[in-house]
N, C-alpha and C. Protein backbone atom coordinates (compact mmCIF):
# COMPACT_ATOMS: atom_id res chain seq x y z
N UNK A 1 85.46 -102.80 31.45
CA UNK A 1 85.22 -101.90 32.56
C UNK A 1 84.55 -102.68 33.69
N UNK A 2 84.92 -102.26 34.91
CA UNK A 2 84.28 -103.25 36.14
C UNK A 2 83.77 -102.03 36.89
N UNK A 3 83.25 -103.04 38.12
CA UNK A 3 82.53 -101.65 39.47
C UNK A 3 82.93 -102.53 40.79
N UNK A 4 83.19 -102.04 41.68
CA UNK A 4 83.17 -103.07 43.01
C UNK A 4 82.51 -102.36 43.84
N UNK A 5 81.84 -103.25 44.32
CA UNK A 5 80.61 -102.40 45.25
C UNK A 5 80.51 -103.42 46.44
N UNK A 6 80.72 -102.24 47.84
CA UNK A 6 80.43 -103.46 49.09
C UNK A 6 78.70 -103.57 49.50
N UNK A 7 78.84 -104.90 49.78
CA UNK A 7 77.29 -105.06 50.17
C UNK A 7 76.97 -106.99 50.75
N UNK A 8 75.56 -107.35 50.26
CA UNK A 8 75.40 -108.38 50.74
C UNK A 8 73.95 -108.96 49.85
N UNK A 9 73.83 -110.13 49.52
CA UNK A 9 72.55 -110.64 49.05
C UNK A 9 71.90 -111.89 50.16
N UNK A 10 70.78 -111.08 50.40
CA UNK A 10 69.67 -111.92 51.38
C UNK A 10 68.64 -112.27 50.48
N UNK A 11 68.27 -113.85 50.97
CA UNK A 11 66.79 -114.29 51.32
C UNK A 11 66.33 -114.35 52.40
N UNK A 12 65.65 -113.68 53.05
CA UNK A 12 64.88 -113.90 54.30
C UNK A 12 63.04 -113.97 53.94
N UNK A 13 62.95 -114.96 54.88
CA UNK A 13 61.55 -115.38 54.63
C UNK A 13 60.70 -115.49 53.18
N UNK A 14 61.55 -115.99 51.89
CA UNK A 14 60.86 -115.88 51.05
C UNK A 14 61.22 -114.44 50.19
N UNK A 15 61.98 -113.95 50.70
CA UNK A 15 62.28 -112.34 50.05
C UNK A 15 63.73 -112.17 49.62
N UNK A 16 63.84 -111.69 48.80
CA UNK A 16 64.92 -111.57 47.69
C UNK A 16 65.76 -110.19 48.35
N UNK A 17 66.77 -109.43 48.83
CA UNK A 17 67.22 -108.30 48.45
C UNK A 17 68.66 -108.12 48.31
N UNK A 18 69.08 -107.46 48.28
CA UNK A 18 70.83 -106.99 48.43
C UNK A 18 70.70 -105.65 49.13
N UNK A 19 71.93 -105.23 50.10
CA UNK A 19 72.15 -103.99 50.36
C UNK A 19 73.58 -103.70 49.99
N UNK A 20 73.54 -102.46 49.40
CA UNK A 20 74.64 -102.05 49.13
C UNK A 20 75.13 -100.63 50.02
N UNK A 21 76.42 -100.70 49.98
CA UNK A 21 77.00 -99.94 51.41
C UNK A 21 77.12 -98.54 50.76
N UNK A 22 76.74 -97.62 51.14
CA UNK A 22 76.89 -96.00 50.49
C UNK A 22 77.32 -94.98 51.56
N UNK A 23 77.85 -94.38 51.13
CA UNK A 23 78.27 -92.76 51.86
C UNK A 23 76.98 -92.51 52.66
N UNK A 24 77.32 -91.69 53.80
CA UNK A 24 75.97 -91.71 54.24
C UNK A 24 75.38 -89.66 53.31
N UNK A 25 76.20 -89.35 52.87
CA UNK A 25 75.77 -88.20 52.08
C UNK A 25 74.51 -88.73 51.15
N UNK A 26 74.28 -90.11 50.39
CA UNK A 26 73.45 -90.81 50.13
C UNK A 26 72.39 -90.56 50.00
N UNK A 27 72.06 -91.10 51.45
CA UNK A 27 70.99 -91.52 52.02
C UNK A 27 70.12 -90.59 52.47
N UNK A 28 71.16 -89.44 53.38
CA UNK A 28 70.23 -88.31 53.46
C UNK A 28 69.80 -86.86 52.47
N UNK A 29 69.93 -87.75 51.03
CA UNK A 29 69.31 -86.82 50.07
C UNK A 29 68.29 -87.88 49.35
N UNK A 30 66.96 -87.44 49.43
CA UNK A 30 65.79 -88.65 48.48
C UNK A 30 66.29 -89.02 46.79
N UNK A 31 66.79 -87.99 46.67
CA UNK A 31 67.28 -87.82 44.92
C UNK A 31 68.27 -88.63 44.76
N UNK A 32 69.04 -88.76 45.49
CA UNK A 32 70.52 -89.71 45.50
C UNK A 32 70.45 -91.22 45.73
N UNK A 33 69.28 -91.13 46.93
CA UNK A 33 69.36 -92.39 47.70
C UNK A 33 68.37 -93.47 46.07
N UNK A 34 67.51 -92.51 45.54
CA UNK A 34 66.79 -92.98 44.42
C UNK A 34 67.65 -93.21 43.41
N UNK A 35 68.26 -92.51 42.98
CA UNK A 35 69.04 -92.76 41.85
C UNK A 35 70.09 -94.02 41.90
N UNK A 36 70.70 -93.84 43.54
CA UNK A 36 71.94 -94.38 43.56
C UNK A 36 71.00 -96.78 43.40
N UNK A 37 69.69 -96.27 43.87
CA UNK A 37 68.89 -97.67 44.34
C UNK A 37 68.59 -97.59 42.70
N UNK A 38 68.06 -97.18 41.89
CA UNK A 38 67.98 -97.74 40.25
C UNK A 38 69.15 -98.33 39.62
N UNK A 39 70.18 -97.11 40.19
CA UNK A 39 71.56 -98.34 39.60
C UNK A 39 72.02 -98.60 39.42
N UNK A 40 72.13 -99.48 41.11
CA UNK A 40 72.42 -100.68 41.20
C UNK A 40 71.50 -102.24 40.84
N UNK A 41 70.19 -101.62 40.50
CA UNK A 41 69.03 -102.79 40.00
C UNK A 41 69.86 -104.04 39.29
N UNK A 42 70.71 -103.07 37.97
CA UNK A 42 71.28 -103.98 36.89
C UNK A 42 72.21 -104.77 37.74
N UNK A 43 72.48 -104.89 38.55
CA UNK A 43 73.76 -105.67 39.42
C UNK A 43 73.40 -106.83 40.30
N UNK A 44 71.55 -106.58 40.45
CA UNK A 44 71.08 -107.46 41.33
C UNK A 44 69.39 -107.66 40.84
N UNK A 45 69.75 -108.13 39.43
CA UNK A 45 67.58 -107.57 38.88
C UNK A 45 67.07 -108.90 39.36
N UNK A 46 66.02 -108.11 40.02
CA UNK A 46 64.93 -109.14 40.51
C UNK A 46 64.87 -108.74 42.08
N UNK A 47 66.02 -108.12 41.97
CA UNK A 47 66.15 -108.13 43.59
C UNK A 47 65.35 -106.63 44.52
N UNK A 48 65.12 -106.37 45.43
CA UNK A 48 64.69 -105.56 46.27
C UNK A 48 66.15 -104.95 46.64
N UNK A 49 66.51 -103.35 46.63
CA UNK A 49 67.54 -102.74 46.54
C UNK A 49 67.69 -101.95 48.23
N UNK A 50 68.28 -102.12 49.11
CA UNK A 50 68.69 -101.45 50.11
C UNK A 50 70.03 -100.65 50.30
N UNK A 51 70.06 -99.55 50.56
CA UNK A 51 71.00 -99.30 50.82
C UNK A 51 71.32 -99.02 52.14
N UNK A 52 72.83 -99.14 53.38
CA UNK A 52 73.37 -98.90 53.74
C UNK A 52 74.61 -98.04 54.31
N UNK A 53 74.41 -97.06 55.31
CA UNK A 53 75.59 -96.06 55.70
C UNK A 53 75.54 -96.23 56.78
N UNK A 54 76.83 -96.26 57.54
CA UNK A 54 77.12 -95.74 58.87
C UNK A 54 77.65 -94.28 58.89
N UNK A 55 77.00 -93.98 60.39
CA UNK A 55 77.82 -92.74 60.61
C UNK A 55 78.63 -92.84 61.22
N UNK A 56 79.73 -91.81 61.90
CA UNK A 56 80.78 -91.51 62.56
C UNK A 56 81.30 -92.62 63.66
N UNK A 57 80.03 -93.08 64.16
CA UNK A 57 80.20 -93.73 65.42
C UNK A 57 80.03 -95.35 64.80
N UNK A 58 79.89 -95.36 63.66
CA UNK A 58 80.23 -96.80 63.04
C UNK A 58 78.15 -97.21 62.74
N UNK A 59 77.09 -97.00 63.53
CA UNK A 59 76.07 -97.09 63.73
C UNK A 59 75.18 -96.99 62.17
N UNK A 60 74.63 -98.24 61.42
CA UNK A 60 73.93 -98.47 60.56
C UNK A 60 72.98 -97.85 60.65
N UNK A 61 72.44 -97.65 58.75
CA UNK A 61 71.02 -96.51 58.61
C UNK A 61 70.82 -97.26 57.37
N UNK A 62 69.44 -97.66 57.37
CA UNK A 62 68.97 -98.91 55.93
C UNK A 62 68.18 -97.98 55.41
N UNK A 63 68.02 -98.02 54.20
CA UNK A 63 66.99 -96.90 53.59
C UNK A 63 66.58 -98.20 52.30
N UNK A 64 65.20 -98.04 52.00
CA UNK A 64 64.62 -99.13 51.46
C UNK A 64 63.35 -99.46 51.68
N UNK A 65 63.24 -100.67 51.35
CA UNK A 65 61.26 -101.17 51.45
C UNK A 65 61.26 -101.18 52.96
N UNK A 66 60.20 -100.55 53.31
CA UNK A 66 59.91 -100.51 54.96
C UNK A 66 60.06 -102.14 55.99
N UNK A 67 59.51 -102.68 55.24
CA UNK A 67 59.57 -104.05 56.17
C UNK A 67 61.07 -104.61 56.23
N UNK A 68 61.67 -104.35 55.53
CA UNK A 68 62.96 -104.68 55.48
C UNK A 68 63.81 -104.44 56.59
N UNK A 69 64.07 -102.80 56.26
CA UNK A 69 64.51 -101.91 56.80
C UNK A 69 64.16 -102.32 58.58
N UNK A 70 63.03 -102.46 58.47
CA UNK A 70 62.62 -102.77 60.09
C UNK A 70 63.37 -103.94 60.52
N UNK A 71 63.19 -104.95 59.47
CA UNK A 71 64.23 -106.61 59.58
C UNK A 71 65.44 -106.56 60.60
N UNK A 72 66.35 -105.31 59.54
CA UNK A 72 67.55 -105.11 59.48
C UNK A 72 68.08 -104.31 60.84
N UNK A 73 67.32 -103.73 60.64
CA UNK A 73 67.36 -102.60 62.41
C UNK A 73 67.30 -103.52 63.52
N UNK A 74 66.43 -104.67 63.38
CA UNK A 74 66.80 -105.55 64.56
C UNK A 74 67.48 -106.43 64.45
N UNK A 75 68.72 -106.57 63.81
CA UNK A 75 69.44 -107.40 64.15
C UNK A 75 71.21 -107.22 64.10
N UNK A 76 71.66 -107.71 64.23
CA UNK A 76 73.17 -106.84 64.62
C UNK A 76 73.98 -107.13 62.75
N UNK A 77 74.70 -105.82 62.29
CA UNK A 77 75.20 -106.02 61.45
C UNK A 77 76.29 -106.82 61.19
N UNK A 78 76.73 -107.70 62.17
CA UNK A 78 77.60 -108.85 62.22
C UNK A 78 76.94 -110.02 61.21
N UNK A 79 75.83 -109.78 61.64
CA UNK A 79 74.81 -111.41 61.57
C UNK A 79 74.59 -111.22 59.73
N UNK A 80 75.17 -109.94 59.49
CA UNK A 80 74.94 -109.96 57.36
C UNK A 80 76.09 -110.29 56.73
N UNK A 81 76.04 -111.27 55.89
CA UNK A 81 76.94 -111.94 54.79
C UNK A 81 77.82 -110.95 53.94
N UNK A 82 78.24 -109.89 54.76
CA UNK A 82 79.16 -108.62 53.87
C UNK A 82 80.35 -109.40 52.70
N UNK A 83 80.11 -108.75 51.50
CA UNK A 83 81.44 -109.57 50.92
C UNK A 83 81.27 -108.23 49.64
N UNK A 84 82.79 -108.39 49.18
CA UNK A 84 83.05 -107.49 47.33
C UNK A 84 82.47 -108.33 46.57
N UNK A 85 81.51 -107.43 45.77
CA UNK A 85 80.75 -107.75 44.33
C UNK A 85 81.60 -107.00 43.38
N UNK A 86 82.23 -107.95 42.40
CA UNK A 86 82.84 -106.92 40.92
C UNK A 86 82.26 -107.38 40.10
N UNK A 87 81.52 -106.46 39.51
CA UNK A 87 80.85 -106.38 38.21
C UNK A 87 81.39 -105.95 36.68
N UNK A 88 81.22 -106.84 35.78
CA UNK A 88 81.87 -106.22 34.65
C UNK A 88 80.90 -105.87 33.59
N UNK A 89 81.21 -105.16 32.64
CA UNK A 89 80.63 -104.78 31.34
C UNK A 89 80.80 -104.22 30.25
């Protein structure tokens, strides 16, 4: 059995995370956005878990550790290493 999940793995400044790309239905529920960030842990352990949605107008929304999140907001989503992760198990 596999999973493919879009996203990206950063080090910035010493910091470990991945974001993974989600519906934005997600993000704007706390229960989902929690569940959906536990897991994916097993796919990236060790790592700091972000997730990612655009809305309609294409426009990114990071939900995650605050400092991050702030990182990410300033800088253009061009500038992130997007690629398919398939996971098996």
């Amino acid at each position: 059995m596999s999973i493919t999940l879009q996203g990206a793995k950063i080090c910035e400044q010493g910091v470990d995370f991945a974001i993974v790309i989600v519906k934005e239905y997600v993000l704007n529920n706390q229960s989902d956005s929690e569940s959906a960030r536990q897991s994916y842990r097993r796919f990236f352990p060790g790592m700091h878990i972000l997730l990612m949605a655009q809305d309609s107008r294409g426009i990114p929304t990071y939900s995650g550790r605050r400092d991050i999140v702030s990182f990410l907001a300033g800088i253009s989503m061009n500038r992130i290493p997007w690629k398919k992760f398939t996971f098996s198990w």
